[in-house]
Structure formats: structure tokens, C-alpha cells
N, C-alpha and C. Protein backbone atom coordinates (compact mmCIF):
# COMPACT_ATOMS: atom_id res chain seq x y z
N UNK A 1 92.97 117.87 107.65
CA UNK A 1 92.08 116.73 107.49
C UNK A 1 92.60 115.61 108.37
N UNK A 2 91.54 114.97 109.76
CA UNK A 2 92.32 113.90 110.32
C UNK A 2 91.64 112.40 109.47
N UNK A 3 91.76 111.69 110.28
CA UNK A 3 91.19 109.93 109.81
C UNK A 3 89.70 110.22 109.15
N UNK A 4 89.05 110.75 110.07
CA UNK A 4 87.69 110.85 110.18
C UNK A 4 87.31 111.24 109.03
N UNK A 5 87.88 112.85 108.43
CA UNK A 5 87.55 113.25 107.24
C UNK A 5 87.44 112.23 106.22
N UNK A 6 88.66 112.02 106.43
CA UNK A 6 89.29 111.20 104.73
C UNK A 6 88.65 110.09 104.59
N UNK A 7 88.02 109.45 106.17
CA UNK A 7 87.14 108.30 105.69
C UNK A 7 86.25 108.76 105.24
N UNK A 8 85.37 109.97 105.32
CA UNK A 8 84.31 110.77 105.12
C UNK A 8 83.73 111.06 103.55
N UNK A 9 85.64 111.32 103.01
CA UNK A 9 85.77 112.35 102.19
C UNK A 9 86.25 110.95 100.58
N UNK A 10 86.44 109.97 101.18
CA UNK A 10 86.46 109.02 100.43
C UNK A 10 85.50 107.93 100.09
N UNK A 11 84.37 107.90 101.03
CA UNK A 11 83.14 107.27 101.02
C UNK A 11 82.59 108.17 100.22
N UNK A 12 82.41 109.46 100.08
CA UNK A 12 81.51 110.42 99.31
C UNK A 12 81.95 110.32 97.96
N UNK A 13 83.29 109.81 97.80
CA UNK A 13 84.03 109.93 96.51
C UNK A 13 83.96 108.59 95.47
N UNK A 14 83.10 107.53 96.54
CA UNK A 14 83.75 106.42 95.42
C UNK A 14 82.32 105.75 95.82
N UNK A 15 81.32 106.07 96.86
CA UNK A 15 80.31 105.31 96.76
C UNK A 15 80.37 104.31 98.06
N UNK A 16 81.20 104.52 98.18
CA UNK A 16 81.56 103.49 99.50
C UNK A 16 80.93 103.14 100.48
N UNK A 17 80.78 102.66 101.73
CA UNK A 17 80.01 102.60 103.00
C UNK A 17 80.99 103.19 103.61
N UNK A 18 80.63 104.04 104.76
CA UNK A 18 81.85 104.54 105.75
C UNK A 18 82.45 103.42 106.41
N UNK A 19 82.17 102.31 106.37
CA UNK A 19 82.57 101.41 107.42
C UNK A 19 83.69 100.65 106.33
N UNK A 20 83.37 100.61 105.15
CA UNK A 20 84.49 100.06 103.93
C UNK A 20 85.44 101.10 103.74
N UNK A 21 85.17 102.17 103.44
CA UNK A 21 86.43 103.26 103.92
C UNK A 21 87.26 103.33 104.25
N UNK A 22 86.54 103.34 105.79
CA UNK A 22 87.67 102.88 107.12
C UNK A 22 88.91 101.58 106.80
N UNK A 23 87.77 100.71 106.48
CA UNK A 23 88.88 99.75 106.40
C UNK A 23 90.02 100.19 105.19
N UNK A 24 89.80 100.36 104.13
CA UNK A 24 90.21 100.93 102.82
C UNK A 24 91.21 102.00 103.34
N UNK A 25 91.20 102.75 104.35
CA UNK A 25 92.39 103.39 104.60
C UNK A 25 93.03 103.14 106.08
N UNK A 26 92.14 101.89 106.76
CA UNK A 26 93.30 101.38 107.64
C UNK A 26 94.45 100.43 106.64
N UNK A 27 93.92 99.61 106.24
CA UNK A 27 94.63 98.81 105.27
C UNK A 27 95.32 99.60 104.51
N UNK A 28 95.53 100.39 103.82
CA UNK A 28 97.28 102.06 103.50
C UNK A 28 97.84 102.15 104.84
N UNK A 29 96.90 102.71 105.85
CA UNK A 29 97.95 103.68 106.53
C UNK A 29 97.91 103.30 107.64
N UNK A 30 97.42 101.83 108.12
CA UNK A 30 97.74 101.38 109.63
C UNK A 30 99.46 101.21 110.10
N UNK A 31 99.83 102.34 110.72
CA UNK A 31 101.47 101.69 111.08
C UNK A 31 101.59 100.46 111.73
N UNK A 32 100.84 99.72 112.25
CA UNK A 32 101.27 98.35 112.09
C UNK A 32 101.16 97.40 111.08
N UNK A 33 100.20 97.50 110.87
CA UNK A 33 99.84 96.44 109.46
C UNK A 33 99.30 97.26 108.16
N UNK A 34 99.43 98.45 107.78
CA UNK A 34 99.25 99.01 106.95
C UNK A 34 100.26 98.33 105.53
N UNK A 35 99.78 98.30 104.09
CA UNK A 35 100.21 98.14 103.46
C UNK A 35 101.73 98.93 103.49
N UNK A 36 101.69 99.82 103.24
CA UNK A 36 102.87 101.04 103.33
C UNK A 36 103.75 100.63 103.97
N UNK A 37 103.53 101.02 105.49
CA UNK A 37 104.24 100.41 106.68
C UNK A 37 105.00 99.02 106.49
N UNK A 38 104.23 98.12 106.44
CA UNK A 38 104.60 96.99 106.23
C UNK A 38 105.73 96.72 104.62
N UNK A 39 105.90 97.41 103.62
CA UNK A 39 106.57 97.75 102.88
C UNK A 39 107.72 98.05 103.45
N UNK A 40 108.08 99.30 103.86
CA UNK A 40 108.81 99.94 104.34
C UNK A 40 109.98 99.33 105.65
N UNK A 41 109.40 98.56 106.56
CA UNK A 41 109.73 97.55 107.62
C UNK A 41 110.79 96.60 106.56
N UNK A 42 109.96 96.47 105.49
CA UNK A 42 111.03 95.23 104.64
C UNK A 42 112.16 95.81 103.29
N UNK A 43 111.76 97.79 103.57
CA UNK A 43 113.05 97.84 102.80
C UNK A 43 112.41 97.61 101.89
N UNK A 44 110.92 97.83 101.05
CA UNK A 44 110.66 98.36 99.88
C UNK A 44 109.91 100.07 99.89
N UNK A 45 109.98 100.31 98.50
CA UNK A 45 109.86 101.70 98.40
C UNK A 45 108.08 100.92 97.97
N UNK A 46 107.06 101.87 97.69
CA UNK A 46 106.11 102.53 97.67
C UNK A 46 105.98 103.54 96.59
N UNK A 47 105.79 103.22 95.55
CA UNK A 47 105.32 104.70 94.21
C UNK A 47 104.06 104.49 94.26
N UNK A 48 103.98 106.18 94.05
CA UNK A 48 102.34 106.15 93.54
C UNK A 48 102.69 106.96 92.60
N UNK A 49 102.76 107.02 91.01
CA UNK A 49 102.64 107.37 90.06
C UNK A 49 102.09 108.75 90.41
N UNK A 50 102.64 110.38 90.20
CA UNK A 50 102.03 111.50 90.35
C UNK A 50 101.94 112.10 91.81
N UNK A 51 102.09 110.55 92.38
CA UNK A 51 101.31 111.84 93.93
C UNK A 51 102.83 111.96 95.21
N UNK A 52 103.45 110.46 94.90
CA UNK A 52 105.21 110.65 95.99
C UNK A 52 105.43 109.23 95.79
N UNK A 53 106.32 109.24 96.52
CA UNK A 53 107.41 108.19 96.70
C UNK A 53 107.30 107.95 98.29
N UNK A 54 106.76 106.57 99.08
CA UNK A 54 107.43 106.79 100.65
C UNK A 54 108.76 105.64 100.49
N UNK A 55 109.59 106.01 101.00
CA UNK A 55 110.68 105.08 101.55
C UNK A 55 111.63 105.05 102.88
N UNK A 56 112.16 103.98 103.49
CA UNK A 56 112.66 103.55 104.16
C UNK A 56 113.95 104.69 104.16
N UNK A 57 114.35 105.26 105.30
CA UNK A 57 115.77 105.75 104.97
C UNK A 57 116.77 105.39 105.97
N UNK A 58 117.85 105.39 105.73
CA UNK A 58 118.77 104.55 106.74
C UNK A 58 119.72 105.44 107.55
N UNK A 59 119.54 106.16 108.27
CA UNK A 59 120.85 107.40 108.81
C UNK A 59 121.60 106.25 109.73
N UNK A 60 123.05 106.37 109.38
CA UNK A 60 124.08 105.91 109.98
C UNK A 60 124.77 106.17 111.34
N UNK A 61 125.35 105.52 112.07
CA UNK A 61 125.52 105.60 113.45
C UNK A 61 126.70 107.00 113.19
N UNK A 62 126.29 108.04 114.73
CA UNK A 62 127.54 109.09 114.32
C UNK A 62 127.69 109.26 115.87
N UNK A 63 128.72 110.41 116.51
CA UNK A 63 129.08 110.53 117.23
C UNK A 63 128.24 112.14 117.32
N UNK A 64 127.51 112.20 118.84
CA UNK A 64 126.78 113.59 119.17
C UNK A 64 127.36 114.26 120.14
N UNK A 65 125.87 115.27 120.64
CA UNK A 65 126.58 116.11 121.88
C UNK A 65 125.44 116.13 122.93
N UNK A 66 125.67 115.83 124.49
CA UNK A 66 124.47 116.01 124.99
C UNK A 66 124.44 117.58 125.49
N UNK A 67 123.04 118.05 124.87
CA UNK A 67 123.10 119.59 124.98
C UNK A 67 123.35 120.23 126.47
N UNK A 68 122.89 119.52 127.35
CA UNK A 68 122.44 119.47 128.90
C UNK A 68 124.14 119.71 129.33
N UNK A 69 125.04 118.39 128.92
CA UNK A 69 126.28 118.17 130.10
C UNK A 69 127.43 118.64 128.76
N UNK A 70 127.41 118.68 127.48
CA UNK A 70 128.52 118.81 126.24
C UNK A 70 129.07 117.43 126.58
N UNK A 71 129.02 116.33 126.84
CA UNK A 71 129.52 114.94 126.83
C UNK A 71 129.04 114.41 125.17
N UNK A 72 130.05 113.88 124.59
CA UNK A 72 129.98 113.37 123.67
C UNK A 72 129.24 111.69 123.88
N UNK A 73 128.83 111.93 122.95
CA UNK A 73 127.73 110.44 123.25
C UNK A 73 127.53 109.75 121.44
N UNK A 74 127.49 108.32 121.89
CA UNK A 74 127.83 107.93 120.23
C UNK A 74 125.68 107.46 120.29
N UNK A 75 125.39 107.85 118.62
CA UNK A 75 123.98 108.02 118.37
C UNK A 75 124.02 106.66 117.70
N UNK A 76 122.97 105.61 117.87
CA UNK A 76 123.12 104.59 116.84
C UNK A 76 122.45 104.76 115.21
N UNK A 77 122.41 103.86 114.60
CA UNK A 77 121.92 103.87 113.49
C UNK A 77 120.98 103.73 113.72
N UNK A 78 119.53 103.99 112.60
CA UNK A 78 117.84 104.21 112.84
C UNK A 78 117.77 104.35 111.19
N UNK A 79 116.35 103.66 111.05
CA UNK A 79 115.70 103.34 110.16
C UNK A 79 114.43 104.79 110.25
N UNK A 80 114.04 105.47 109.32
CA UNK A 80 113.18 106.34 109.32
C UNK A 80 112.15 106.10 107.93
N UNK A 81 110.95 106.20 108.13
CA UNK A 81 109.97 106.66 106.94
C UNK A 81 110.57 107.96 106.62
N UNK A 82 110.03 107.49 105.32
CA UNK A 82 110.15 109.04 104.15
C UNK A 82 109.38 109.29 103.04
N UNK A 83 108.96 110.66 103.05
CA UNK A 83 108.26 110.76 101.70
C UNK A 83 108.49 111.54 100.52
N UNK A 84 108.90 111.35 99.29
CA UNK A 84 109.33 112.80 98.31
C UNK A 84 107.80 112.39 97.49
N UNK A 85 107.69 114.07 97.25
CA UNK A 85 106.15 114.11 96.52
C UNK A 85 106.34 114.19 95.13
N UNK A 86 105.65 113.45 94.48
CA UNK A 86 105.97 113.73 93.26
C UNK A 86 105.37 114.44 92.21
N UNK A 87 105.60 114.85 90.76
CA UNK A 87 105.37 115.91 90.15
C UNK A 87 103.96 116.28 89.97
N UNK A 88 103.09 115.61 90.01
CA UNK A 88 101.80 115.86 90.07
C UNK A 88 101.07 116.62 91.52
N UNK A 89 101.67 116.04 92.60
CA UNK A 89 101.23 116.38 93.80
C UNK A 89 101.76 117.97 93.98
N UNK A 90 103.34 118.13 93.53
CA UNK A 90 103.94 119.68 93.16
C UNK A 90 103.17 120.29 92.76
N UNK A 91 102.59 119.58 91.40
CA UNK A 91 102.24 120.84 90.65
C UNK A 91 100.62 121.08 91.03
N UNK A 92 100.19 120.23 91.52
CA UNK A 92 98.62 120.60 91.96
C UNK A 92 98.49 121.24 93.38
N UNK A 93 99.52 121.09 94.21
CA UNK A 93 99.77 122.28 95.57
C UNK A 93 100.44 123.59 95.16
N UNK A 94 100.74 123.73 94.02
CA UNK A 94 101.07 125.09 93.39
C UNK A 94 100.37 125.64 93.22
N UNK A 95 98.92 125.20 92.52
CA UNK A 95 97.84 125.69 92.20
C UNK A 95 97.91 125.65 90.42
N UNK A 96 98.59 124.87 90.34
CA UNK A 96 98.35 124.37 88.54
C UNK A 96 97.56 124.08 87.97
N UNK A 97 96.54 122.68 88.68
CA UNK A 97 95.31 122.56 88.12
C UNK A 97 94.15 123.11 88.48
């Protein structure tokens, strides 16, 4: 399912206009100004009761290898999105409900 659907597939679901939709899931999931996004940038987590968790994760600066020359090369620290799904979303991609 890309953008298109889900605007599609969420206008059919709630009554919506496709054009309120759109906005309705740029405003979640715009990586610039998306609610989420914009969370996450400041180092808050994101629950959605049943469906995951997104959060910010922090991997620490380490020392690598460049595959090309074997020269050791130091990697910096980086900020990454993340998502753990939670028990509802498990159990309904299991085929539970």
C-alpha cells in the first residue's frame, strides 16, 4: 500500500474528502513536519496504544572498517527512527483476529 492507497483507503473509512485525507496523513507522516517526525527530532517517543511504539534511537560513535581499503575509520554517532509493534498489531498480523 503506497500514499495514494491509504489516502484512498482512509477517506472510504471515515467519510472523509480525499483532499482531507491527504492532509490527515501528511500531518502523521510528513518527515518534515509530520507530527511523528517532529516528535522524534525532539527525543519524544510516540505510542499508539495496540498498534507500536516509534522512537528516536541513539547508536553511539564506534570505530569501523572500510570494506574497499581494511583502513580503520572512526563512525560518528547518529540518531535513527524506530518502530516496535505492539501487541495488537502482533497479534492481528498473525492472523488472530
Amino acid at each position: 500500500m503506497n500514499k495514494s492507497d491509504l489516502v484512498d483507503t482512509l477517506a472510504g473509512a471515515t467519510g472523509m474528502t480525499k483532499a482531507d485525507a491527504s492532509r490527515a496523513v501528511d500531518a502523521l507522516f510528513s518527515p518534515s513536519e509530520g507530527i511523528i517526525a517532529t516528535a522524534l527530532r525532539g527525543d519524544r517517543r510516540v505510542q499508539i496504544t495496540g498498534f507500536g511504539t516509534f522512537e528516536a534511537k541513539h547508536r553511539k560513535a564506534r570505530m569501523g572498517r572500510n570494506p574497499r581499503t581494511g583502513e580503520t575509520i572512526h563512525i560518528a554517532a547518529t540518531k535513527t527512527p524506530g518502530f516496535r509493534a505492539g501487541k495488537g498489531l502482533k497479534h492481528s498480523v498473525k492472523g488472530g483476529w
